[in-house]
Protein backbone atom coordinates (compact mmCIF):
# COMPACT_ATOMS: atom_id res chain seq x y z
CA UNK A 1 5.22 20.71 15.00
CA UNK A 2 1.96 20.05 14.61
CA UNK A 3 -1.45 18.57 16.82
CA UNK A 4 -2.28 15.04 15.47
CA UNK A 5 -5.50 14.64 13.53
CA UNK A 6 -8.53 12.30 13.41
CA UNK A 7 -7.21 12.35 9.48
CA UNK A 8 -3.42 13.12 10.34
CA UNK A 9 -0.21 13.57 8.49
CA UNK A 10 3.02 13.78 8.36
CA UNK A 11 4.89 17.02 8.26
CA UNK A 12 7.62 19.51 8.59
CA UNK A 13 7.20 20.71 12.07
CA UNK A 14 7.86 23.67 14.36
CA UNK A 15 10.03 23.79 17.56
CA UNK A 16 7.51 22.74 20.38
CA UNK A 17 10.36 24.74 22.63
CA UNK A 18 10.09 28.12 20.99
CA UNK A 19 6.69 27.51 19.01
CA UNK A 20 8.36 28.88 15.99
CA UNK A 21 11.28 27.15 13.82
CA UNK A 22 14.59 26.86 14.94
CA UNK A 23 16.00 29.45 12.48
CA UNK A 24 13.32 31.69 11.22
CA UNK A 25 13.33 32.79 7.81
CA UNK A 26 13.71 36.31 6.13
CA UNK A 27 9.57 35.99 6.09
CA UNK A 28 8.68 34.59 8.82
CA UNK A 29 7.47 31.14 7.68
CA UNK A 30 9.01 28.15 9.87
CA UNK A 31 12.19 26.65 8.31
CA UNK A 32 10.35 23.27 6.78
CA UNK A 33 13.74 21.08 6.17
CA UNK A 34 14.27 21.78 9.81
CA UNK A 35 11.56 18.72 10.87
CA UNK A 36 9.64 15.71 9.38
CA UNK A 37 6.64 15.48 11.95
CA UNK A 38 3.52 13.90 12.12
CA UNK A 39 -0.18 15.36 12.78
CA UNK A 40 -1.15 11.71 13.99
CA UNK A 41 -4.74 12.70 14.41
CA UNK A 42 -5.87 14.20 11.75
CA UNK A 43 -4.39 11.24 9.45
CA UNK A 44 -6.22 9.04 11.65
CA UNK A 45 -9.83 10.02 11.74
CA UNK A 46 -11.58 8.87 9.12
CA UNK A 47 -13.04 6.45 11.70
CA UNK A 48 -16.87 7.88 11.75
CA UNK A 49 -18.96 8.85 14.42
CA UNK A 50 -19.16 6.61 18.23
CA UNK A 51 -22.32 6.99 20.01
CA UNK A 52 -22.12 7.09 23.94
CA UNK A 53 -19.20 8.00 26.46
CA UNK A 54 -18.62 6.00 29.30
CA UNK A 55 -17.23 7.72 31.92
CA UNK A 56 -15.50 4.71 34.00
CA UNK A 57 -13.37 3.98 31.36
CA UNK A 58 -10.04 5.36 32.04
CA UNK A 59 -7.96 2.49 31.74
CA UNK A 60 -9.60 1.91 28.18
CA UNK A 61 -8.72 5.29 27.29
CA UNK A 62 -5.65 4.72 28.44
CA UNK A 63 -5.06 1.91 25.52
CA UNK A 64 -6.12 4.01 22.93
CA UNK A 65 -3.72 6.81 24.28
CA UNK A 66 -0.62 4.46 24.15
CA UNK A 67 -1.97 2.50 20.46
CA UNK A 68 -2.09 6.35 19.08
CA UNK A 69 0.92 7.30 20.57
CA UNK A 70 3.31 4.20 19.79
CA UNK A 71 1.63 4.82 15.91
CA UNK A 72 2.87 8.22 15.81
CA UNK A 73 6.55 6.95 17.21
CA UNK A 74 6.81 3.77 15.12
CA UNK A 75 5.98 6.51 12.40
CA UNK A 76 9.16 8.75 13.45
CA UNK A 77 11.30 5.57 14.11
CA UNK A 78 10.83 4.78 10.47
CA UNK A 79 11.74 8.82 9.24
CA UNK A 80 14.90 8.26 12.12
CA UNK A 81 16.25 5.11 11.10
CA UNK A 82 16.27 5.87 7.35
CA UNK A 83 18.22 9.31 8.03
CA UNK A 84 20.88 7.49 10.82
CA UNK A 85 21.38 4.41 8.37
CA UNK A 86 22.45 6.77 6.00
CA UNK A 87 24.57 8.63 7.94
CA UNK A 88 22.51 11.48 7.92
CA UNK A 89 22.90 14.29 10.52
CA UNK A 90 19.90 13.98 13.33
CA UNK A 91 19.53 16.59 16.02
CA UNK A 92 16.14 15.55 17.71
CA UNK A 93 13.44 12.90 18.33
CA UNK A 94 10.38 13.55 19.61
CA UNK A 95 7.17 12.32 20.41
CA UNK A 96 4.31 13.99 21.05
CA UNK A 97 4.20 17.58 21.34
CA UNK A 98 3.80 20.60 23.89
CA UNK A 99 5.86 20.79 27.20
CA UNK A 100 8.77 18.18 27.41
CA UNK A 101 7.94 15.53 30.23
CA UNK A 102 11.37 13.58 29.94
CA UNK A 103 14.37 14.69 27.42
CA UNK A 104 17.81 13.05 27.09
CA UNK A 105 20.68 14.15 25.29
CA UNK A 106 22.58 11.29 23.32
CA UNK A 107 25.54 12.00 21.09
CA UNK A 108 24.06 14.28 18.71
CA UNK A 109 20.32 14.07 19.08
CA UNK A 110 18.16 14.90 21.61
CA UNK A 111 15.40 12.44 22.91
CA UNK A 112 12.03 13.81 24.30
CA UNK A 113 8.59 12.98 25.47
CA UNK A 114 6.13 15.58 25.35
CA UNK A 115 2.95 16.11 27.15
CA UNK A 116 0.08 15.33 24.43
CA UNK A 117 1.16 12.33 22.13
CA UNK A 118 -1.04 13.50 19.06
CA UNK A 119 1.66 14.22 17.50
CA UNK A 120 5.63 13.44 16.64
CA UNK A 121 8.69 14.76 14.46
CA UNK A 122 12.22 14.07 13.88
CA UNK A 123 14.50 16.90 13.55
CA UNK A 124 17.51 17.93 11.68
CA UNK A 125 20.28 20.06 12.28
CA UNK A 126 20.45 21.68 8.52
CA UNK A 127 19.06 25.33 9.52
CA UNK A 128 19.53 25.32 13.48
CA UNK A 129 21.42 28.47 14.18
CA UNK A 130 23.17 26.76 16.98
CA UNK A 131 24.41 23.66 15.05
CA UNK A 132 28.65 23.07 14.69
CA UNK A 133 28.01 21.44 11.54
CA UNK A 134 29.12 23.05 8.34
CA UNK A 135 26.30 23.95 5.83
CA UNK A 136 28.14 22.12 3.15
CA UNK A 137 28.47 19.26 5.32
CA UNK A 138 27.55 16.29 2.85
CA UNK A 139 25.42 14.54 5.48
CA UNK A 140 23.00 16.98 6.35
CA UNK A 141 20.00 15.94 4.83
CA UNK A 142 19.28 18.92 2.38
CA UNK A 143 22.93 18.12 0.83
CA UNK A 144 22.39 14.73 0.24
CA UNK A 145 21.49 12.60 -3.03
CA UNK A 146 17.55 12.58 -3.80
CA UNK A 147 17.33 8.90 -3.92
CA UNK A 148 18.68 9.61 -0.07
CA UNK A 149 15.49 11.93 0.98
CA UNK A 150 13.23 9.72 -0.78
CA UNK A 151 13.93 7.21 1.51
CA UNK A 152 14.11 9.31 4.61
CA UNK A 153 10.27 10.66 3.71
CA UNK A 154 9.08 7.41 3.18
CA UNK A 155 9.98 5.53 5.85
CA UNK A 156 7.41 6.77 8.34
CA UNK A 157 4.67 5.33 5.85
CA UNK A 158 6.55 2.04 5.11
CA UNK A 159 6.81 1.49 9.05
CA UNK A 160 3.56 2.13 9.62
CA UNK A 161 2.07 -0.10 6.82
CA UNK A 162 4.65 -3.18 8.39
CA UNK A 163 3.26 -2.28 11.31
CA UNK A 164 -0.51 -2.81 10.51
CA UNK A 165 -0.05 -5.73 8.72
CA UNK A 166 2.11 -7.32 11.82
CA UNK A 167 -0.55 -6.50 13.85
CA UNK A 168 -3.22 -8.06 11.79
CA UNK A 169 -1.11 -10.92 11.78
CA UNK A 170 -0.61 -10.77 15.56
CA UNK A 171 -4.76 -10.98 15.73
CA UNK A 172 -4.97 -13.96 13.22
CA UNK A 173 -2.94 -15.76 15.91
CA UNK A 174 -4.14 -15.02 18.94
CA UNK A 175 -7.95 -13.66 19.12
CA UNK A 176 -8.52 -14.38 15.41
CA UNK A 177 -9.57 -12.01 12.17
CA UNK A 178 -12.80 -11.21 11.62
CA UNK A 179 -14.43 -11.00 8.28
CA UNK A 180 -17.96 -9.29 7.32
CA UNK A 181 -20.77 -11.58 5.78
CA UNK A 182 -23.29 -9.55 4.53
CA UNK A 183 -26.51 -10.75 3.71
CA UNK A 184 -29.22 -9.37 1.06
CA UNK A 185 -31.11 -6.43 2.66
CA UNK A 186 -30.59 -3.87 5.35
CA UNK A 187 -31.94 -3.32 9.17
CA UNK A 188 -33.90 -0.54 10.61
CA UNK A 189 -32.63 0.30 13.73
CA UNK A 190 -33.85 3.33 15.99
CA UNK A 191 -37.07 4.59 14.63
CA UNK A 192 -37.57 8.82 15.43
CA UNK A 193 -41.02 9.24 16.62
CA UNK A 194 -43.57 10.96 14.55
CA UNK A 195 -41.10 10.91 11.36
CA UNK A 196 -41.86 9.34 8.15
CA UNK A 197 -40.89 5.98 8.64
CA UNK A 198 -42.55 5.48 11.48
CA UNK A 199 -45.99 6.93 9.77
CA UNK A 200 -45.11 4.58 7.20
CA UNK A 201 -45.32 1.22 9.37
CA UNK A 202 -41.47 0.38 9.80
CA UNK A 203 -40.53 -1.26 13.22
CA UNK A 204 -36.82 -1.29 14.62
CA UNK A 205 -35.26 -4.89 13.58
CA UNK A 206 -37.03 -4.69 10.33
CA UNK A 207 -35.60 -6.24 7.12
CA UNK A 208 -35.66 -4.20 4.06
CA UNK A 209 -34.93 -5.88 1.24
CA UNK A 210 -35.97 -4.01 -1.69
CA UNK A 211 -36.64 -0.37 -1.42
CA UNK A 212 -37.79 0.86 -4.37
CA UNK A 213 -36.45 -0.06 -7.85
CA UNK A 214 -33.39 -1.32 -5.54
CA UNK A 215 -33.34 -5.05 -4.65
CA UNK A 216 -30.97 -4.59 -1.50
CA UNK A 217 -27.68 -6.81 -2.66
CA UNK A 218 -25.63 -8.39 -0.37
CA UNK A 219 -22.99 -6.23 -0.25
CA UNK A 220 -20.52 -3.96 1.26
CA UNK A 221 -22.39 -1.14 -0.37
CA UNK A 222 -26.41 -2.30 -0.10
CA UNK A 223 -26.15 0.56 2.91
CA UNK A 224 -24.96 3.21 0.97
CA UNK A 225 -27.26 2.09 -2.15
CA UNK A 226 -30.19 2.46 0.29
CA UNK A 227 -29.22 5.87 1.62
CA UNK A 228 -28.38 7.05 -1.80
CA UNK A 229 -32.17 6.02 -3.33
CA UNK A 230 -33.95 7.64 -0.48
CA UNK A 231 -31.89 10.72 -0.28
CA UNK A 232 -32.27 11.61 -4.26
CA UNK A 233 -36.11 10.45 -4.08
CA UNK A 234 -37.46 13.37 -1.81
CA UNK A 235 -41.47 13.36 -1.67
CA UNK A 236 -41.56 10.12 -4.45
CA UNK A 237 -43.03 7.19 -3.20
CA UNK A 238 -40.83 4.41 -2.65
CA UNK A 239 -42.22 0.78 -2.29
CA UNK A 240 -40.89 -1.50 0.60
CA UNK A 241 -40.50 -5.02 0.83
CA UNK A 242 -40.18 -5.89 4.31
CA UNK A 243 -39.32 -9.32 6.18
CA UNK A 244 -40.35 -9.04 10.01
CA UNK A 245 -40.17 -11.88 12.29
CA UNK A 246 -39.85 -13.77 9.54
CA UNK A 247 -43.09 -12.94 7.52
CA UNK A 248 -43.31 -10.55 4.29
CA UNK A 249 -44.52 -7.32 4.37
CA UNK A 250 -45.16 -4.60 1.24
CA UNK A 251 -45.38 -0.63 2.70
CA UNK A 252 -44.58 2.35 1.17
CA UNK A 253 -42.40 5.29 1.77
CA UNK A 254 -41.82 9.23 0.59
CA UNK A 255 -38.96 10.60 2.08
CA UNK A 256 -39.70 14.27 3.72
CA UNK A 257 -37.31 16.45 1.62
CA UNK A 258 -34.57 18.15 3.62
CA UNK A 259 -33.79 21.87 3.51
CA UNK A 260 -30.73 20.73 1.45
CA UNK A 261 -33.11 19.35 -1.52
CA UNK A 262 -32.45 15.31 -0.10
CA UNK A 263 -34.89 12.57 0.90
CA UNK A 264 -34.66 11.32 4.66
CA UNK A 265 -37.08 8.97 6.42
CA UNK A 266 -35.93 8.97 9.76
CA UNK A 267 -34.89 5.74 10.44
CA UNK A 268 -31.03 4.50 11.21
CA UNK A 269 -29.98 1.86 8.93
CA UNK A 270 -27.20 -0.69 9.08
CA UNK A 271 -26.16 -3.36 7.20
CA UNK A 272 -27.08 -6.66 7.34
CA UNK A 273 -23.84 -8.57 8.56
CA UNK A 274 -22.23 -11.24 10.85
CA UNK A 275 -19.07 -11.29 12.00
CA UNK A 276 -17.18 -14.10 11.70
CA UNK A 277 -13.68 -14.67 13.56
CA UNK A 278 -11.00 -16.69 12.50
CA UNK A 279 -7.99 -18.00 14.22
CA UNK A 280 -4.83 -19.10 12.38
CA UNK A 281 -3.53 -22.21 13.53
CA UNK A 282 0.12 -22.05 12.11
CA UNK A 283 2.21 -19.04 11.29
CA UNK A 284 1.64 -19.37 7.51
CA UNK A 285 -2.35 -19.25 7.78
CA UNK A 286 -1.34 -16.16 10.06
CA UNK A 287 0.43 -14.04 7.50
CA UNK A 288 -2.30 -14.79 4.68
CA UNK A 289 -5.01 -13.93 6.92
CA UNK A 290 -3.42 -11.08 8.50
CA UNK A 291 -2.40 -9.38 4.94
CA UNK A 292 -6.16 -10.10 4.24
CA UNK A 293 -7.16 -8.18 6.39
CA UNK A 294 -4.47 -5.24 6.47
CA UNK A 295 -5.37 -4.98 2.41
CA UNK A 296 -9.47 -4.59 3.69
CA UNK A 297 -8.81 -2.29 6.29
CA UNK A 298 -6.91 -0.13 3.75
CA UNK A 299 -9.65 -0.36 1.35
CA UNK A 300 -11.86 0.99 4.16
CA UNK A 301 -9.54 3.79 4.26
CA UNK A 302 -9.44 4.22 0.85
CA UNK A 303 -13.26 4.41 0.35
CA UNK A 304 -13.65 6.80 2.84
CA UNK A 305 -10.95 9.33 1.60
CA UNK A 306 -12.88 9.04 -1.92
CA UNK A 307 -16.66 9.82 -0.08
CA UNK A 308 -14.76 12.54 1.72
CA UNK A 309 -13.21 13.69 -1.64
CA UNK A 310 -16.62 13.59 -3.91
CA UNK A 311 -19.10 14.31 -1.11
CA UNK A 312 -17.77 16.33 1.43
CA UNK A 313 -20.51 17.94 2.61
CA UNK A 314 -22.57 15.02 3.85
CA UNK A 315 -19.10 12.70 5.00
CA UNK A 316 -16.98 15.65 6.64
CA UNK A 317 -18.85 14.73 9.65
CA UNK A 318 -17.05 11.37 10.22
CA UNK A 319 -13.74 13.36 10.34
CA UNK A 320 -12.93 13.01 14.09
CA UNK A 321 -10.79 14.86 15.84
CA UNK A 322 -7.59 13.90 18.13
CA UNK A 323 -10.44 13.56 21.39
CA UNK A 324 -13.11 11.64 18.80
CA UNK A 325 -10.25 9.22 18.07
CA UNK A 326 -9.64 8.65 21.33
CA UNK A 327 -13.11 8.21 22.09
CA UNK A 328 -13.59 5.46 19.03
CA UNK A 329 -10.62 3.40 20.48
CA UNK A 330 -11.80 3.38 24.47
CA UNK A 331 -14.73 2.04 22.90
CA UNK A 332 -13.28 -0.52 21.08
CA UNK A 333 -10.98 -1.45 23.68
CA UNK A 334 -13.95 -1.88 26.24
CA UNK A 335 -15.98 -4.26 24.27
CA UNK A 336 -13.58 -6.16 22.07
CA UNK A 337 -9.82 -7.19 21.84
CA UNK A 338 -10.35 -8.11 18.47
CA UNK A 339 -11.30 -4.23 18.14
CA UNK A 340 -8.58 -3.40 19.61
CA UNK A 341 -6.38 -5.23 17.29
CA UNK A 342 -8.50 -3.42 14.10
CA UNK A 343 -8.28 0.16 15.64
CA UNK A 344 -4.27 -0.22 16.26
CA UNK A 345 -4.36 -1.48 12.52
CA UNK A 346 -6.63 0.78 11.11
CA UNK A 347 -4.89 4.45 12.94
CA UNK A 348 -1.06 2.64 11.33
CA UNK A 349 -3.49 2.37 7.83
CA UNK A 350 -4.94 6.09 7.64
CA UNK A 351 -1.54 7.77 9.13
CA UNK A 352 0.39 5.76 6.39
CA UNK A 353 -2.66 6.51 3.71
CA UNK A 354 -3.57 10.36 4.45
CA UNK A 355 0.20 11.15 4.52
CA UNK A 356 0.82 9.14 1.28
CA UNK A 357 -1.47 11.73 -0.52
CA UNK A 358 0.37 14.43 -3.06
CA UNK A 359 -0.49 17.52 -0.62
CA UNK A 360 1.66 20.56 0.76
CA UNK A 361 2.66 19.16 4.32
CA UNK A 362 2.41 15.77 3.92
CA UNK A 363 5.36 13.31 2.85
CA UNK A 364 3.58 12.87 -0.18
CA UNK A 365 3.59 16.49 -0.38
CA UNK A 366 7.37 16.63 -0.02
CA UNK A 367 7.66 13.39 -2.03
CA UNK A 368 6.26 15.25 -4.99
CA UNK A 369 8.64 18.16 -4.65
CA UNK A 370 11.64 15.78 -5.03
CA UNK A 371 10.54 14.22 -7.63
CA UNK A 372 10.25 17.45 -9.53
CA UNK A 373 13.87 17.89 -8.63
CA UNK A 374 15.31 14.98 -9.76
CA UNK A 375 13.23 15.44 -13.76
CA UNK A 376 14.34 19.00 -13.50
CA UNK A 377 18.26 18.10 -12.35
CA UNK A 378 18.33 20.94 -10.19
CA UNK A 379 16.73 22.00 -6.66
CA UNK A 380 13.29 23.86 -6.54
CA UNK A 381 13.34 27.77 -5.71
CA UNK A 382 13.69 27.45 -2.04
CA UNK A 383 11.42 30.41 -1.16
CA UNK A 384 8.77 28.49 -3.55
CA UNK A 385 8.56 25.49 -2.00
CA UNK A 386 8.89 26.92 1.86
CA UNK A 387 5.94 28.89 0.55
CA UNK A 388 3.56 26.24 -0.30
CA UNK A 389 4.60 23.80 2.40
CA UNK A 390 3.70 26.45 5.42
CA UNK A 391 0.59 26.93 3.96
CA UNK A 392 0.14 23.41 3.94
CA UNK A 393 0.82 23.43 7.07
CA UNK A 394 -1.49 26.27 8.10
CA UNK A 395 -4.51 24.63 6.60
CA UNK A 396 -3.69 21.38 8.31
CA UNK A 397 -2.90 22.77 11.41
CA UNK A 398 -6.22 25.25 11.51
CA UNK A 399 -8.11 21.86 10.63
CA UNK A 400 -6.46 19.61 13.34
CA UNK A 401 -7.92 23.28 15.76
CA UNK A 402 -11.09 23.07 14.16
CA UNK A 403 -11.75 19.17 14.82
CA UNK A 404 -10.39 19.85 18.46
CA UNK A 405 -13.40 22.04 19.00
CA UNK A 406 -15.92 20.01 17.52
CA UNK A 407 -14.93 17.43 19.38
CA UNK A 408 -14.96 19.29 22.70
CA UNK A 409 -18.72 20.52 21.93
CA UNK A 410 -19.75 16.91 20.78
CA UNK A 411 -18.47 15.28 24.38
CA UNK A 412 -19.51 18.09 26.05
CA UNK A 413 -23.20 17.87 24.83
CA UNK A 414 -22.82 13.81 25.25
CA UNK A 415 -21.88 15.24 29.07
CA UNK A 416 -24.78 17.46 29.54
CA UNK A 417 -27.25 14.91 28.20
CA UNK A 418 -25.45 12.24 31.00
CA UNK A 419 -26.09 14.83 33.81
């Protein structure tokens, strides 16, 4: 099995039990047909960074705990259902991973909670040493039809995405969507003392809107325009137009030029946006407005994956963690509902997104593989495919380890500076 991410995926997993596969192979690599399982957290974290940590809110924590961990087993309940309609053998379902905190045995499968829900898998009987079940049974999953597997691996996704969009739908009705308005220009925020914007004149709650040869659109994208044009202009001054309280303003900029060859000012940006909420008053307006907003949310999603794709040096730092996920939704669930709502939506989005992709571990991953099967007529080389899927799973489960860390030093020095 495998620990969730802040991206996180869906996978073939390990026994939590045993912490290897129920029936090792002749080389050591964990039987992958044995498990689909998700790595919740990494598939979810392409949520960027949250400043602050409050440290009285448990019971908002506690939300985002049980949104991330009813994501990861609405996931499994899609993999579980597709396999039992079918008539497909099932030996296990599990959610979360680690020690078991409650497991039942029903008929053939076995039901458990586990101690850390980051995480999630549904298992099959095909290579368990212990099973009673012939290996050319025609219902284990590895002996049935492809058309049959398809649908098993993508379930998960296609539960998930129904998911988001019913709760999207749920928020039209109730606390209302909320939609962006963006106006021309973007705001300065913090200032750092003694750094170039400040030398330059700028003032937090200043409007910039024209930086440069840029006039600052109102757009989705003037941030990122802005960002880009001072971070590939280091040491060229850069003419501001400026609207404070109201009244004009014409200074001038040259970003300081970073060890890594790219322009910063020192000065925190945002967009310049209002929110603004609306409530459906009959189920109809409910379902347009909630697959509205399920089909931005995924473009969100979308964008990110392709800024973490063609720039991951300066966007790999908005990859959170299982404990940064966490973080993002206690936050969320302390100051709005209608957050709330967006963060359950948004963790359903990326888990059904990342796992979508065409990469070793994920059920695109083993989507792709059965797809070669069916053009080719025949299955794949067994050892082949095991191959590349555990070292899927390697990489994905050294990065879910990696973000773990990170996010224990980043709340840890948010602790230090508290005390």
């Amino acid at each position: 099995e495998h620990p969730m991410p802040a991206l996180s995926s869906d996978h073939k997993a390990f026994n939590p039990d045993t912490h290897v596969s129920s029936k090792p192979t002749r080389t050591g690599l964990p039987s992958l047909p044995l498990a689909l399982g998700s790595f919740a957290a990494l598939s979810a974290g392409i949520l960027g960074p949250v400043s602050g940590l409050d440290l009285a809110g448990a019971g908002s924590v506690l939300e985002a705990v049980l949104v991330l961990g009813a994501t990861v087993g609405f996931h499994e309940l899609g993999h579980f259902i597709a396999a039992r309609s079918q008539g497909i053998h099932v030996s296990k379902f599990s959610i979360g991973f680690g020690p078991a905190l409650v497991r039942v045995q029903r008929g053939e499968v076995e039901y458990a909670l586990r101690a850390l829900p980051l995480g999630g898998y549904v298992g099959f009987p095909d290579d368990d040493p212990n099973s009673t079940i012939p290996k050319d049974d025609p219902d284990l999953l590895r002996n049935r039809p492809v058309a049959d597997r398809v649908r098993v691996v993508i379930a998960g996704v296609v539960f998930n995405v129904l998911l988001a969009a019913s709760i999207c739908t749920a928020q039209a009705l109730t606390v209302g969507t909320v939609e962006p308005i963006y106006s021309p220009g973007v705001l300065v925020g913090e200032v750092q003392r003694g750094a170039i914007g400040e030398r330059a004149g700028l003032q937090r709650g200043d409007l910039l809107t024209r930086v440069g040869p840029l006039t600052v659109p109102s757009s989705e994208s003037s941030l990122s325009e802005v960002v880009d044009l001072i971070s590939e202009n280091p040491g060229r001054q850069l003419a501001l137009d400026v609207v404070r309280g109201g009244e004009p303003l014409s200074l001038a900029v040259a970003p300081a030029e970073q060890p890594d060859g790219r322009g910063r000012i020192g000065v925190a940006l945002a967009p310049n946006v209002v929110l603004r909420r609306t409530k459906a008053s009959d189920p109809v307006t409910a379902l347009r407005l909630g697959a509205s907003q399920t089909a931005r949310l995924a473009g969100v999603i979308w964008k990110g994956l392709s800024q973490l794709a063609t720039n991951f040096q300066r966007t790999s730092k908005a990859v959170s963690g299982p404990l940064g996920i966490l973080r993002v939704g206690a936050d969320v669930a302390r100051n709005d509902s209608a957050g709330l709502f967006q963060f359950a939506a948004l963790i359903n989005l990326n888990l059904a997104i990342v796992n979508s992709l065409p990469l070793p571990a994920l059920d695109g991953g083993y989507l792709v593989f059965l797809i070669l099967e069916a053009v080719r007529g025949r299955k794949l080389d067994e050892t082949v495919e095991k191959t590349v899927m555990a070292s899927g799973l390697l990489l994905l489960t050294s990065l879910g380890m990696f973000l773990i860390l990170r996010d224990v030093v980043s709340l840890g020095g948010q602790l230090t500076r508290l005390l």
